[in-house]
Protein backbone atom coordinates (compact mmCIF):
# COMPACT_ATOMS: atom_id res chain seq x y z
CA UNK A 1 116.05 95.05 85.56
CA UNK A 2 118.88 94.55 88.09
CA UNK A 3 118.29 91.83 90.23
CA UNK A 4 121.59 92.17 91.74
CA UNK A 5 124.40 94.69 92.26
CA UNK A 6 127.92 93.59 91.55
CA UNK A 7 131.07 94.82 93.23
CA UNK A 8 133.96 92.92 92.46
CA UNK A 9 134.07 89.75 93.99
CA UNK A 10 130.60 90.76 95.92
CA UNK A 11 126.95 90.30 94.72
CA UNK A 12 124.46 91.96 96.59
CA UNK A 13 120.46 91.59 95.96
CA UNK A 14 119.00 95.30 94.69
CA UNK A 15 115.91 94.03 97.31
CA UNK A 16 118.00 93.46 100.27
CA UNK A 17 119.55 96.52 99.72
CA UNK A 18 116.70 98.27 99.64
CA UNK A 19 115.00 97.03 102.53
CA UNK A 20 118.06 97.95 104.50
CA UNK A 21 118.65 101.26 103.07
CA UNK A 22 114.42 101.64 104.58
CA UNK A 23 114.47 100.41 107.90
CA UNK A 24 117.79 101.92 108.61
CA UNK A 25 116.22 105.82 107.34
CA UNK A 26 112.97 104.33 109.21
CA UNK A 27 114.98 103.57 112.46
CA UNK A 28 116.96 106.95 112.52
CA UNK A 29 113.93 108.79 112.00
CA UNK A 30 112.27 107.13 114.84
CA UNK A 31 114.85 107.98 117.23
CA UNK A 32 114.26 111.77 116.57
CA UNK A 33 110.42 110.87 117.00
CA UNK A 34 110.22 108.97 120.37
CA UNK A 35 110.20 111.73 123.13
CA UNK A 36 106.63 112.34 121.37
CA UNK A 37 105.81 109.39 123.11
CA UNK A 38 107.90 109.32 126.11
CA UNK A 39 110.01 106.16 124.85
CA UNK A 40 113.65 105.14 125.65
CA UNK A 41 116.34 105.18 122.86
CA UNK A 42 116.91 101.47 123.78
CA UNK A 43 113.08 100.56 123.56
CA UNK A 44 112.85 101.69 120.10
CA UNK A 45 115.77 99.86 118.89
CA UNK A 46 114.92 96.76 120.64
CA UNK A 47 111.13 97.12 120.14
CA UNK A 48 112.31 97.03 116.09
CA UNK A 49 114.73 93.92 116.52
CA UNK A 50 111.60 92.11 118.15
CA UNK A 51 109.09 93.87 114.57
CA UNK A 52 111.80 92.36 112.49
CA UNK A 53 111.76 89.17 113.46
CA UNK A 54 107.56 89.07 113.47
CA UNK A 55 108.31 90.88 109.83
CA UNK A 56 110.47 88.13 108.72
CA UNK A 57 108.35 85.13 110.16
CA UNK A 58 104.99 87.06 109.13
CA UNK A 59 105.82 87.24 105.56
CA UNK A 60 107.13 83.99 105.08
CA UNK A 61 104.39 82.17 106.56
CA UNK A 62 101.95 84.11 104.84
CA UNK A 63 103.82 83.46 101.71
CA UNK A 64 104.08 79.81 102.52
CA UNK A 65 99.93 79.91 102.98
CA UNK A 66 98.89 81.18 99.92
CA UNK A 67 101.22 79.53 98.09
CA UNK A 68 100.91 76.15 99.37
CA UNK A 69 97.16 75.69 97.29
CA UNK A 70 99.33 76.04 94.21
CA UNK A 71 102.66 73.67 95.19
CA UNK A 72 99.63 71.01 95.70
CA UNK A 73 98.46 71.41 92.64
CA UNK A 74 101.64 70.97 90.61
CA UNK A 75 102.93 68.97 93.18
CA UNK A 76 104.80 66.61 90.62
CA UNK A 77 106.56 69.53 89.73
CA UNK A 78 108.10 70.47 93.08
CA UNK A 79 108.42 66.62 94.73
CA UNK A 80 111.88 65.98 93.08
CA UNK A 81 113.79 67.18 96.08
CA UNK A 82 112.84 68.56 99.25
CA UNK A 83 114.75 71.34 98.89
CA UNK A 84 112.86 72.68 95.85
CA UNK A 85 109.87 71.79 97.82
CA UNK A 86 111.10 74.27 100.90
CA UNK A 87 112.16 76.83 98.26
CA UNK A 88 109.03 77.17 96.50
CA UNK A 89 107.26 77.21 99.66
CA UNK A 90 109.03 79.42 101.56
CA UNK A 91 111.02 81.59 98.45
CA UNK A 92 109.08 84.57 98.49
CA UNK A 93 107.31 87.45 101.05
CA UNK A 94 104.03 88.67 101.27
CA UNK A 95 103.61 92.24 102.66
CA UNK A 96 100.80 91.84 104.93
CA UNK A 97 101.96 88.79 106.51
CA UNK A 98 105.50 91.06 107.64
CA UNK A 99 102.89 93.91 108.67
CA UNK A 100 100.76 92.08 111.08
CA UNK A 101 103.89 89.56 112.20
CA UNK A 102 105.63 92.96 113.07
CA UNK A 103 102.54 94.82 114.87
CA UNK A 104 102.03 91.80 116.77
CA UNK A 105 105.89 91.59 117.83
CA UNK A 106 105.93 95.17 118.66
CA UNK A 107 103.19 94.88 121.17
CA UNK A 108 104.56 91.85 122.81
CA UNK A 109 107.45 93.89 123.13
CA UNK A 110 105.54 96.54 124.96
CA UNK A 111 103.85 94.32 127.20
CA UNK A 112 106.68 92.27 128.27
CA UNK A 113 108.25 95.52 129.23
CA UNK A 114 105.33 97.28 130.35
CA UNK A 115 105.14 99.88 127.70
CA UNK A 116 102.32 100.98 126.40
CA UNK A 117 102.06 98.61 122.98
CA UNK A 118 100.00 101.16 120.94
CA UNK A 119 102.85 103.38 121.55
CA UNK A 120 105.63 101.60 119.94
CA UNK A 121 102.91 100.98 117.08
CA UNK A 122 101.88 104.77 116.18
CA UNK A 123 105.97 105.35 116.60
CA UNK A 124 106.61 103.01 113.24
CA UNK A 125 103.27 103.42 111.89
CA UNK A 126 104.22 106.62 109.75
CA UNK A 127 107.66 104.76 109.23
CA UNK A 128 106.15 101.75 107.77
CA UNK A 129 105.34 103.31 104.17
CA UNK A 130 108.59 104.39 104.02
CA UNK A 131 110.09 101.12 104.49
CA UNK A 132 107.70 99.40 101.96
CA UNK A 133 108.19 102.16 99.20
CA UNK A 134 112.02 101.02 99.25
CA UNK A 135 110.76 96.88 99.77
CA UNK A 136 108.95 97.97 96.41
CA UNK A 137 111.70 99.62 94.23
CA UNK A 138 113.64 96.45 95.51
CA UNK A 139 110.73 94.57 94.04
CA UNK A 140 110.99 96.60 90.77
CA UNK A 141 114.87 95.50 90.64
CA UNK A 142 114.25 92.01 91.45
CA UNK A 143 111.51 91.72 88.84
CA UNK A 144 108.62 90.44 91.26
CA UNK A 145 105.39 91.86 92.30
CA UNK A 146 104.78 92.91 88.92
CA UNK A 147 101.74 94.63 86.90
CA UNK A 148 99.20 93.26 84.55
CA UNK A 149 100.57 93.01 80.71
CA UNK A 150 100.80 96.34 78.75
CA UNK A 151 102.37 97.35 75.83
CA UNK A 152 102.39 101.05 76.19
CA UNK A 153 103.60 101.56 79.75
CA UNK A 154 105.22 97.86 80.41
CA UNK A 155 108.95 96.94 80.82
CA UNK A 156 110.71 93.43 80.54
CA UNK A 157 111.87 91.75 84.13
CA UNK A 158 114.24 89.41 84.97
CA UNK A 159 113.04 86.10 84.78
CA UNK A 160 114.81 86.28 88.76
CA UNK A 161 111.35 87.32 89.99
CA UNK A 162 109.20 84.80 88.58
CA UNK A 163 107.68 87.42 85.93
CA UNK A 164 106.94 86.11 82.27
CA UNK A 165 109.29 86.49 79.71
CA UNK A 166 108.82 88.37 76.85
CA UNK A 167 105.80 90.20 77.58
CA UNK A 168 105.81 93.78 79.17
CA UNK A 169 104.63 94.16 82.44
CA UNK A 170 103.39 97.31 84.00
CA UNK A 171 106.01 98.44 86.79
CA UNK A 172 103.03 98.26 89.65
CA UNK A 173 105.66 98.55 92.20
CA UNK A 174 107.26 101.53 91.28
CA UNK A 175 103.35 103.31 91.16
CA UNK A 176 103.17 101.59 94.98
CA UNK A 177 106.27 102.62 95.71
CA UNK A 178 105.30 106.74 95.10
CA UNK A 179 102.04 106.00 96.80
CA UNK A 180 103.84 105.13 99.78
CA UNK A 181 106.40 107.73 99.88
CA UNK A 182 103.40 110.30 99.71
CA UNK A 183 101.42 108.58 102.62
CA UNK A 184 104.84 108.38 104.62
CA UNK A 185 104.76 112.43 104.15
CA UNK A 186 101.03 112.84 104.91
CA UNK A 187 101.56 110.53 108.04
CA UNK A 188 104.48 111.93 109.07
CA UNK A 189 102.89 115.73 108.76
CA UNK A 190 99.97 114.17 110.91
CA UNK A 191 102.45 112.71 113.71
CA UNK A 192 103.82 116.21 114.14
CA UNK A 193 101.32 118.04 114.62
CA UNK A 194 99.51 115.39 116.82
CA UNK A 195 96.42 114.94 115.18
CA UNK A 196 95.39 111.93 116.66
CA UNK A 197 95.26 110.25 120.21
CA UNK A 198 97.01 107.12 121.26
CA UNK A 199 96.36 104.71 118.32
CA UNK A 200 94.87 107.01 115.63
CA UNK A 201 97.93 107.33 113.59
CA UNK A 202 98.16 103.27 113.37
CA UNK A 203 94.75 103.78 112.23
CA UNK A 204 95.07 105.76 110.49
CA UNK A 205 98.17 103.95 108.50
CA UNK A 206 95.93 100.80 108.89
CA UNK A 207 92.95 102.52 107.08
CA UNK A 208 95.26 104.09 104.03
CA UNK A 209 96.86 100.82 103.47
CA UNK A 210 93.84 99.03 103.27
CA UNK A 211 92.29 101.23 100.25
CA UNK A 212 95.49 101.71 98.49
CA UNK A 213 96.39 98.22 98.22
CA UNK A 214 92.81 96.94 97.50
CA UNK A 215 92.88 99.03 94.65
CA UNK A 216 96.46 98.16 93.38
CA UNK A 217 96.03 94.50 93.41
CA UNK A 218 93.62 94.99 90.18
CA UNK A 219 96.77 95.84 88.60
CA UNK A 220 98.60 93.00 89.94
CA UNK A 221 99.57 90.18 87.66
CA UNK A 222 101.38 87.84 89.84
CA UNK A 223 98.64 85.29 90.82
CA UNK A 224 100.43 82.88 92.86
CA UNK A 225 99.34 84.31 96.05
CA UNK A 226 95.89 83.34 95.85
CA UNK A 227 92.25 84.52 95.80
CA UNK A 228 88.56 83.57 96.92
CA UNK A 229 85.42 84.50 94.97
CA UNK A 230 87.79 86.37 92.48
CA UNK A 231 89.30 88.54 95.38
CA UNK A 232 92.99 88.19 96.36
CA UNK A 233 94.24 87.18 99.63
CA UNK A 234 95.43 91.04 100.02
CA UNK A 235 92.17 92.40 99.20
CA UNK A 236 90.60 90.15 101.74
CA UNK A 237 93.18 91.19 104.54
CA UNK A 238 91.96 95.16 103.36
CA UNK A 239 88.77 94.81 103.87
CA UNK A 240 89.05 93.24 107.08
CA UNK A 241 92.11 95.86 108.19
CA UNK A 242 89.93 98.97 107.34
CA UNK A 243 87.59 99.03 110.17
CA UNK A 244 90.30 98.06 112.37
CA UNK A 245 92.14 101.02 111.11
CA UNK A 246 88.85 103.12 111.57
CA UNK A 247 88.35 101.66 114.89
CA UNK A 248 91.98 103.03 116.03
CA UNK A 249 91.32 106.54 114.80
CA UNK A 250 87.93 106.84 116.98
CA UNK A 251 88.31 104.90 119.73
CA UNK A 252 91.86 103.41 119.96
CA UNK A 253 93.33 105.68 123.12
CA UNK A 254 90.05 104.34 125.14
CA UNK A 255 90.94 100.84 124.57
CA UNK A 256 94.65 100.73 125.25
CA UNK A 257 94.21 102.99 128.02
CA UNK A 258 91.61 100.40 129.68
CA UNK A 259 93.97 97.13 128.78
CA UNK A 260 97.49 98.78 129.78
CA UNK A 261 96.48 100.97 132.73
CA UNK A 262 97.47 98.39 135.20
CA UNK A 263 101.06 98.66 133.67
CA UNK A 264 101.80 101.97 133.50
């Protein structure tokens, strides 16, 4: 693939790139989206510098959590330096981790500043699939969060990404990637013509999310990031995000109405 882009003197990473080129489009579009929600140009820009940083920590620490069972086990093989230790431990995000890390900063943001949390939520909610479709063609560049093995509909990654060499690997990002682009549309549609209360349209991102990726991670080939009673750490975080997601559609306006009506 193409791990990195070269311009001159400069090498870029294809995924950092790509993440930008999403949260920038996922930014402007939520400046033409907050008066649907009576929120300040200054609250949605600082309300995404808070999500970023609970995206950044989020993922990492996630990362570092279901990676850590595996470090221990071929601990010999990581206990030559500290550094490779740190790298291995920390070299890598996991998408739920950045999702709830950012939800969680976004509220805090909103309640330090009296704003409604949910608000700030259902704002990005409809954003957030666009950002990840771009985190995944990044991932498709960089060679990581690959597919299972297939001959027929596989390609070769860089070794960059951790993938195996020599065997072709179906390009499960690029298939999440569409999905989320379409679910970005659907939400979007959805925000506009205000389907749903205060907190449905989290919930209804929440709910999506939660089928999509339980299904996808049958296709995944990476793993690394761990799994119980033959289910992957993702799948478990689905099936426990779905009825929260559910939850928000049905009853989400009644519950931060109750907890931020004090604040208001």
């Amino acid at each position: 693939m193409l791990p990195f882009l070269e311009l001159g003197f400069i090498k870029l990473p294809m995924y950092g790139i790509m993440g930008a080129v999403g949260t920038i489009l996922a930014v402007a579009i939520a400046f033409f989206t907050k008066n649907r929600y009576d929120i300040k140009k200054d609250d949605v820009l600082f309300s995404a510098c808070f999500a970023g940083v609970g995206v950044l920590v989020g993922s990492k620490l996630l990362y570092a959590i279901v990676t850590l069972p595996h470090i221990i086990e071929n601990f010999e093989k990581y206990s030559d330096s500290v550094i490779h230790f740190i790298v291995a431990l920390f070299g890598g995000f996991v998408f739920y981790g950045g999702l709830i890390g950012g939800i969680i900063m976004g509220m805090i943001y909103g309640k330090i500043y009296k704003i409604n949390p949910i608000k700030l939520v259902d704002i990005y909610a409809p954003l957030i699939p666009l950002i990840h479709a771009f985190g995944r063609i990044g991932c498709f560049f960089a060679g990581c969060c690959y597919g299972a093995p297939s001959e027929k509909y596989g390609v070769y990654f860089d070794a960059l990404g951790g993938a195996p060499q020599g065997v072709k690997l179906f390009p499960i990002q690029l298939v999440e990637a569409g999905i989320n682009f379409i679910v970005f549309a659907v939400l979007m549609i959805f925000a506009v013509k205000k389907i749903f209360k205060l907190g449905g349209i989290t919930g209804a991102y929440l709910s999506i999310y939660a089928i999509e990726r339980f299904i996808l991670e049958f296709f995944r080939y990476d793993s690394i990031r761990g799994s119980a009673f033959g289910i992957s750490t993702s799948q478990w975080i689905s099936i426990i995000l779905f009825p929260i997601g559910i939850s928000l559609i049905f009853f989400g306006e009644k519950i931060f109405k109750e907890k931020t009506k004090d604040t208001q």
